[in-house]
N, C-alpha and C. Protein backbone atom coordinates (compact mmCIF):
# COMPACT_ATOMS: atom_id res chain seq x y z
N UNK A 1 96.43 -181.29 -65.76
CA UNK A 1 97.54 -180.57 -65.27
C UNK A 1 97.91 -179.44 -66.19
N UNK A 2 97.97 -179.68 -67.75
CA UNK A 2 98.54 -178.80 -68.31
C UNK A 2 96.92 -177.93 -68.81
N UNK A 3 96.93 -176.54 -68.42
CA UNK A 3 95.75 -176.27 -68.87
C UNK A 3 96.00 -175.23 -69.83
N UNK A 4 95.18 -175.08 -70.85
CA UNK A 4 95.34 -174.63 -72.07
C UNK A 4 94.44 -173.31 -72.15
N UNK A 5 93.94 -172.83 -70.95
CA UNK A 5 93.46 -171.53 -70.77
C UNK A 5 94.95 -170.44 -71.16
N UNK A 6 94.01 -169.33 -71.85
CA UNK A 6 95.01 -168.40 -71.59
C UNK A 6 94.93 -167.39 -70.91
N UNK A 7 95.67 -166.61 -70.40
CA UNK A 7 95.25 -165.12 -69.34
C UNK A 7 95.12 -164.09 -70.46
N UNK A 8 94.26 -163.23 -69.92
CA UNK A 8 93.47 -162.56 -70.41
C UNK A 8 93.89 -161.45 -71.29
N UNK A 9 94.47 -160.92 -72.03
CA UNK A 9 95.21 -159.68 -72.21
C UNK A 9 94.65 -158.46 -71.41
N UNK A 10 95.63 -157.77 -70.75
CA UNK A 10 94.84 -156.36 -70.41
C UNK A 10 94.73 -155.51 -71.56
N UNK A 11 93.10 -155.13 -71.30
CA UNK A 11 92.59 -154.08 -72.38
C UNK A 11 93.46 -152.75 -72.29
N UNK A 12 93.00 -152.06 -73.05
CA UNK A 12 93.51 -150.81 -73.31
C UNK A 12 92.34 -149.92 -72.47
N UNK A 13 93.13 -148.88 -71.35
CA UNK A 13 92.04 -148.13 -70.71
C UNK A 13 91.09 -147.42 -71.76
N UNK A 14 89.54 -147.64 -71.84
CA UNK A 14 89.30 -147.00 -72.57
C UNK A 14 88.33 -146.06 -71.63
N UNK A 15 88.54 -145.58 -70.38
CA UNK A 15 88.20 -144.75 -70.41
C UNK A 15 88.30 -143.41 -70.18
N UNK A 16 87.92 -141.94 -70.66
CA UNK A 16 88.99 -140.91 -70.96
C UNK A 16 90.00 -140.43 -69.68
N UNK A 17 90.57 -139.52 -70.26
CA UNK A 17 91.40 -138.73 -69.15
C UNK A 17 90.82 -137.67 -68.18
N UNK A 18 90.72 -137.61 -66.73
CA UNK A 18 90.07 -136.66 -66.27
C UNK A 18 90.51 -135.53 -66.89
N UNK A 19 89.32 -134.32 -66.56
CA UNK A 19 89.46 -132.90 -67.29
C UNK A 19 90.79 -132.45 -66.54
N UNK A 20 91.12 -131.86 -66.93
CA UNK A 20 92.60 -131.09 -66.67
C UNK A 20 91.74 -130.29 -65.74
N UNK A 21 92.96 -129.62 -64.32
CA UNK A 21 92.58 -128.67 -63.78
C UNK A 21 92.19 -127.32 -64.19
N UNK A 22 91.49 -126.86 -63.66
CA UNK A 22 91.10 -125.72 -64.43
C UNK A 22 91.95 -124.26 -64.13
N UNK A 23 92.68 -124.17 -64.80
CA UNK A 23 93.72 -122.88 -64.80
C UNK A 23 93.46 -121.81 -64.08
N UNK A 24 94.32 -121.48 -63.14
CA UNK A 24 94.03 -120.38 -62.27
C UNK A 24 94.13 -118.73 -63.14
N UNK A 25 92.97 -118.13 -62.04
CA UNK A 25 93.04 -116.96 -62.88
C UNK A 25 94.39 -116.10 -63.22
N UNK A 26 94.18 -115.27 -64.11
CA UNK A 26 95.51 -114.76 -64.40
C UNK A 26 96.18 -113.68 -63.40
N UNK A 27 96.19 -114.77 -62.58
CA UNK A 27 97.15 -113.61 -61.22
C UNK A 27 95.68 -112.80 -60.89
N UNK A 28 94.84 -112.96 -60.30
CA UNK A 28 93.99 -111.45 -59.98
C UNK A 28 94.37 -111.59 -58.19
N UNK A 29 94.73 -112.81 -57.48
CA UNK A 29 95.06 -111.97 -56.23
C UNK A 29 96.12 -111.72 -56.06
N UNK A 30 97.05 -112.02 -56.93
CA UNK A 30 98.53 -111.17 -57.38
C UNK A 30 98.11 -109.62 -57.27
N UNK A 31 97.26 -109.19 -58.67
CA UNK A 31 97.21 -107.75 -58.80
C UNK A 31 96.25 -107.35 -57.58
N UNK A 32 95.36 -108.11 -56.96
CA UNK A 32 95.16 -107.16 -55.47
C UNK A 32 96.05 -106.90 -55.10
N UNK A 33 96.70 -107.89 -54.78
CA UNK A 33 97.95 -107.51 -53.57
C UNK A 33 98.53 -106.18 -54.41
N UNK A 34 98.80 -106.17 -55.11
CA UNK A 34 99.64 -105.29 -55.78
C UNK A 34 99.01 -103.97 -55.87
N UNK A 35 97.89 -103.95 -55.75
CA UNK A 35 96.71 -102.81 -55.76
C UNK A 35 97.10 -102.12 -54.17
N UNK A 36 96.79 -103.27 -53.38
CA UNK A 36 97.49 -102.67 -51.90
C UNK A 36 98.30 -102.50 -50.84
N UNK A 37 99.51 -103.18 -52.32
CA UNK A 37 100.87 -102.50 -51.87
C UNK A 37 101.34 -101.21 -52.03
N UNK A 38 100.77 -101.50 -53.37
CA UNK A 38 100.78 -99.80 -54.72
C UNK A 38 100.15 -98.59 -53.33
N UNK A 39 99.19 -98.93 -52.36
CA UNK A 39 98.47 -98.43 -51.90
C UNK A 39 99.02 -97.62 -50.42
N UNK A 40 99.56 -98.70 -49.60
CA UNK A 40 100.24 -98.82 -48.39
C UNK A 40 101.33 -98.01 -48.69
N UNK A 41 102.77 -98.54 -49.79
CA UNK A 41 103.91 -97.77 -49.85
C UNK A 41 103.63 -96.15 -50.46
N UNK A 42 102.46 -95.74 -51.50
CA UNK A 42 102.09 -94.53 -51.58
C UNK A 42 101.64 -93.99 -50.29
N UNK A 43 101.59 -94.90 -49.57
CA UNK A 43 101.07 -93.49 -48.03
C UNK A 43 102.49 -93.25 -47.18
N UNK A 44 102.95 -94.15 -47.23
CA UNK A 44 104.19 -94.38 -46.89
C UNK A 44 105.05 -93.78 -46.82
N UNK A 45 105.28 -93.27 -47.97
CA UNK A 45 106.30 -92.45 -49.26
C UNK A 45 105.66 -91.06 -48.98
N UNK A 46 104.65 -90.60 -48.27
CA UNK A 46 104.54 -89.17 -48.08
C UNK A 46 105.50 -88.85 -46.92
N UNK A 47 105.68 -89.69 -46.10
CA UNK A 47 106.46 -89.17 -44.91
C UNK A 47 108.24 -89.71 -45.43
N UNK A 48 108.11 -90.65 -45.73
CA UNK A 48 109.64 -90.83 -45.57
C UNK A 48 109.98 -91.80 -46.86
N UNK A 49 111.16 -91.85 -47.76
CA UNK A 49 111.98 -92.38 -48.93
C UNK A 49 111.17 -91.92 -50.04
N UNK A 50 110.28 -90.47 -49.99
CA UNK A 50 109.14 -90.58 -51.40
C UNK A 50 110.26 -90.56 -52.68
N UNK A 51 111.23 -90.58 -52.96
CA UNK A 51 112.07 -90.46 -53.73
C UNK A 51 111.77 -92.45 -54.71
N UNK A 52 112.03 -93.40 -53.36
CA UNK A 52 111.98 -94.81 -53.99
C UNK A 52 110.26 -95.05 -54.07
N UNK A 53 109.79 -94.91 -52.93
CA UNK A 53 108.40 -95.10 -52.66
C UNK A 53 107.42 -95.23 -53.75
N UNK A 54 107.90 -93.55 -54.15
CA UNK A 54 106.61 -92.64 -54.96
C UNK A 54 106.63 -93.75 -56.54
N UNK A 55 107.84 -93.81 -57.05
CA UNK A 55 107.62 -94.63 -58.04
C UNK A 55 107.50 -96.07 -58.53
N UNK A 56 107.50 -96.63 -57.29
CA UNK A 56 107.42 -98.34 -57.16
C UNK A 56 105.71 -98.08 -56.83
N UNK A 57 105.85 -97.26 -55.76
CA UNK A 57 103.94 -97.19 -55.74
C UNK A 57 102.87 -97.27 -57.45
N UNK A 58 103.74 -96.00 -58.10
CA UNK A 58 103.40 -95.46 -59.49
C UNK A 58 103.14 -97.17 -60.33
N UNK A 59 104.34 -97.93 -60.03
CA UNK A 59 104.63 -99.00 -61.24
C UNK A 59 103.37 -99.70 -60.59
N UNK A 60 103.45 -100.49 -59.03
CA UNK A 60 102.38 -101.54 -58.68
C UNK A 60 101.22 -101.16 -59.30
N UNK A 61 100.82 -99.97 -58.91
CA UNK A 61 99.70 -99.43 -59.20
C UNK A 61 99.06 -99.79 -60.99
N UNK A 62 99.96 -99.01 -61.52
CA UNK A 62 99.82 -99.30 -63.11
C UNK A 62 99.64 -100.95 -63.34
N UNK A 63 100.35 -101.53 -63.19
CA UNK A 63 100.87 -102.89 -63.46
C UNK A 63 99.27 -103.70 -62.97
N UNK A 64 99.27 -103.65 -61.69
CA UNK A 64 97.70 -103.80 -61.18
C UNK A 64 95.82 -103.61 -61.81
N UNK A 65 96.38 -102.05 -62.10
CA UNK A 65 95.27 -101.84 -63.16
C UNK A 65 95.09 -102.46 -64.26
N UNK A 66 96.63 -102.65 -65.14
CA UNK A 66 96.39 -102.85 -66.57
C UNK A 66 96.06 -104.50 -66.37
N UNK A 67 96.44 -105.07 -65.70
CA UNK A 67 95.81 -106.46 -64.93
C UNK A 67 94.40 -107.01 -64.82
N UNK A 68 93.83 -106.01 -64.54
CA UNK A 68 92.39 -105.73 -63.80
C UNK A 68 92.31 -106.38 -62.76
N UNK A 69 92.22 -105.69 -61.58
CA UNK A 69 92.44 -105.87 -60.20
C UNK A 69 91.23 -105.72 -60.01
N UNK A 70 90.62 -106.60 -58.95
CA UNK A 70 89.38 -105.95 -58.50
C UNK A 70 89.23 -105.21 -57.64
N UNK A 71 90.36 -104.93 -57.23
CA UNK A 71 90.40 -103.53 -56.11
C UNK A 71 91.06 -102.24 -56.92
N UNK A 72 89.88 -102.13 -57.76
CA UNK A 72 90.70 -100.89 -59.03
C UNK A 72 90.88 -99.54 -57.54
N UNK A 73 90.00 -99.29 -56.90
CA UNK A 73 90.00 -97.81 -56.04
C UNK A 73 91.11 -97.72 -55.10
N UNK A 74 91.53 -99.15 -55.09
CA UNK A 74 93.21 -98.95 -53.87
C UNK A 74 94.05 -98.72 -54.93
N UNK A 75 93.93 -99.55 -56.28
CA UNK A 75 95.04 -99.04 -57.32
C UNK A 75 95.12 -97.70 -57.40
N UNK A 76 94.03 -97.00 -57.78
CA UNK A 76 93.47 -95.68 -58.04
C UNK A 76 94.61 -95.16 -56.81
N UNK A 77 94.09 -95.14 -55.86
CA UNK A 77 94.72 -94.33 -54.46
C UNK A 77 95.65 -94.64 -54.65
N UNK A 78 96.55 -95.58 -54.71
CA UNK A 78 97.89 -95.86 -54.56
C UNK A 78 99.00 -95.06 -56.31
N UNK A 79 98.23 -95.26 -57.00
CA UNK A 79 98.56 -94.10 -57.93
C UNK A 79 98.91 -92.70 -58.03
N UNK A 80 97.70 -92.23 -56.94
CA UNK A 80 97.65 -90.95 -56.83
C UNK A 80 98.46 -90.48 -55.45
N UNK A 81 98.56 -91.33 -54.64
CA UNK A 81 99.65 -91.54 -53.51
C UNK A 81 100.58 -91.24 -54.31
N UNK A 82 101.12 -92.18 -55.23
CA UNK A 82 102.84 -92.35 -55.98
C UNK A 82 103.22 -90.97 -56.27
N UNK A 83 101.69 -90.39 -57.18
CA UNK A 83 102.34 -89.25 -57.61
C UNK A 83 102.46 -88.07 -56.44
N UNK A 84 101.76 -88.16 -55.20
CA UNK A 84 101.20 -87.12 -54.73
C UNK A 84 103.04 -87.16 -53.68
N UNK A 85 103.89 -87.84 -53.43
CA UNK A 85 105.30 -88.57 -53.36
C UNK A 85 105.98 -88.03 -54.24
N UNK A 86 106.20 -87.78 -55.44
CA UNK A 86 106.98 -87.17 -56.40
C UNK A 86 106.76 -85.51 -56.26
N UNK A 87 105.27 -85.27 -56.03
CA UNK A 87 105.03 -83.86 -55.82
C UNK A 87 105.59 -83.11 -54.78
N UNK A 88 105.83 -84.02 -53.30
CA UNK A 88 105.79 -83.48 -52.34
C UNK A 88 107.80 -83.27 -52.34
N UNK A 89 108.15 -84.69 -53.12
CA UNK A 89 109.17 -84.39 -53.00
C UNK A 89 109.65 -83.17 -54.22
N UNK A 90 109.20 -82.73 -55.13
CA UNK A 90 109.90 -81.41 -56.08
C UNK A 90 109.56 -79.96 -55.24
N UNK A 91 108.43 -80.17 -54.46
CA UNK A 91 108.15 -79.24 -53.32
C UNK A 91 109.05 -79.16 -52.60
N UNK A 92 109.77 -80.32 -51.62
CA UNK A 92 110.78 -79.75 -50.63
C UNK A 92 112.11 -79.79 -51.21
N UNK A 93 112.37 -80.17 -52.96
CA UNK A 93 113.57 -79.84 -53.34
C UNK A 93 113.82 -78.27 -53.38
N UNK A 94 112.80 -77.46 -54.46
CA UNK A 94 112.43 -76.10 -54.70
C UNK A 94 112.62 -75.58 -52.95
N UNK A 95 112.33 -75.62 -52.09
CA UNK A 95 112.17 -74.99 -51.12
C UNK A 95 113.50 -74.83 -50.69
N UNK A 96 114.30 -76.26 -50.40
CA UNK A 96 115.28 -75.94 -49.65
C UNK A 96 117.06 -76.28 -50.35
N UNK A 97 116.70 -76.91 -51.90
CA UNK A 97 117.43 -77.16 -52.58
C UNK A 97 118.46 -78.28 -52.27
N UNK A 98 117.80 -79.59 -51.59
CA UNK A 98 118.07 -80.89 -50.89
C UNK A 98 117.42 -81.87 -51.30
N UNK A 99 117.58 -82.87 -51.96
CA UNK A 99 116.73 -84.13 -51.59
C UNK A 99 116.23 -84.78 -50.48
N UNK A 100 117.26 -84.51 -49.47
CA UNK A 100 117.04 -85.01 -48.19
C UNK A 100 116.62 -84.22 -47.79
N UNK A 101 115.36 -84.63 -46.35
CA UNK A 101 114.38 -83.85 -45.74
C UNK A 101 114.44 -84.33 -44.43
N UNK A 102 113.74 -83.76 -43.56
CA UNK A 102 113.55 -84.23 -42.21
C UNK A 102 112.36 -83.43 -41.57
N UNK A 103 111.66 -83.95 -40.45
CA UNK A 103 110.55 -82.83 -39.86
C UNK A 103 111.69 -82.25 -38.86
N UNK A 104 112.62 -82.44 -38.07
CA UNK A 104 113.04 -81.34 -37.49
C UNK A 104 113.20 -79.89 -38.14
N UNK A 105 113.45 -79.91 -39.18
CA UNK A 105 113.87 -79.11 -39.58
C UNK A 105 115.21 -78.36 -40.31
C-alpha cells in the first residue's frame, strides 16, 4: 500500500530557445510608399495647393532616399515634382503678385 517510489522531478528544459524572429527590414516598404507619395502629391501640387504640396513632396522624397528606397526613380520624380511646385508657384507670385491662383483667370 504504502509505496516508496518517488515522482520524478521535472528536468530543466534543456532544449534551446527558438531563433528569434528575424527583424523586419528597416521600413523599406515604408520608404516605397513614401517614394510614391513623394511622387503622386508632387504631380498634384502642380495644379493645385503647390504652396503645401511642393514641400511635403520635397521632405517624403528626401526622407525616402536617405532610407534607400528601392524605388529611388519615383523618389527622384517626386523630388523634382516638389521643386518643380515651388517654381511654378514663385512664377505665378512674380506674375500676378498673389499666392492664390486659379485657371480661370
Amino acid at each position: 500500500m504504502g509505496s516508496t517510489a518517488t515522482r520524478p522531478r521535472p528536468q530543466a528544459d534543456s532544449t534551446p530557445d527558438p531563433a528569434p524572429a528575424p527583424a523586419r527590414p528597416t521600413g523599406r516598404r515604408d520608404t516605397d510608399g513614401m517614394a510614391v507619395a513623394s511622387f503622386i502629391l508632387g504631380l498634384v501640387g502642380l495644379l493645385v495647393l503647390n504652396l503645401v504640396l511642393g514641400p511635403v513632396a520635397i521632405v517624403l522624397a528626401s526622407v525616402a532616399l536617405w532610407r534607400g528606397t528601392a524605388r529611388r526613380g519615383r523618389a527622384l520624380l517626386g523630388l523634382g515634382l516638389g521643386v518643380a511646385d515651388l517654381v511654378v508657384l514663385a512664377a505665378l507670385v512674380s506674375v500676378d503678385n498673389t499666392v492664390s491662383w486659379g485657371l480661370a483667370g
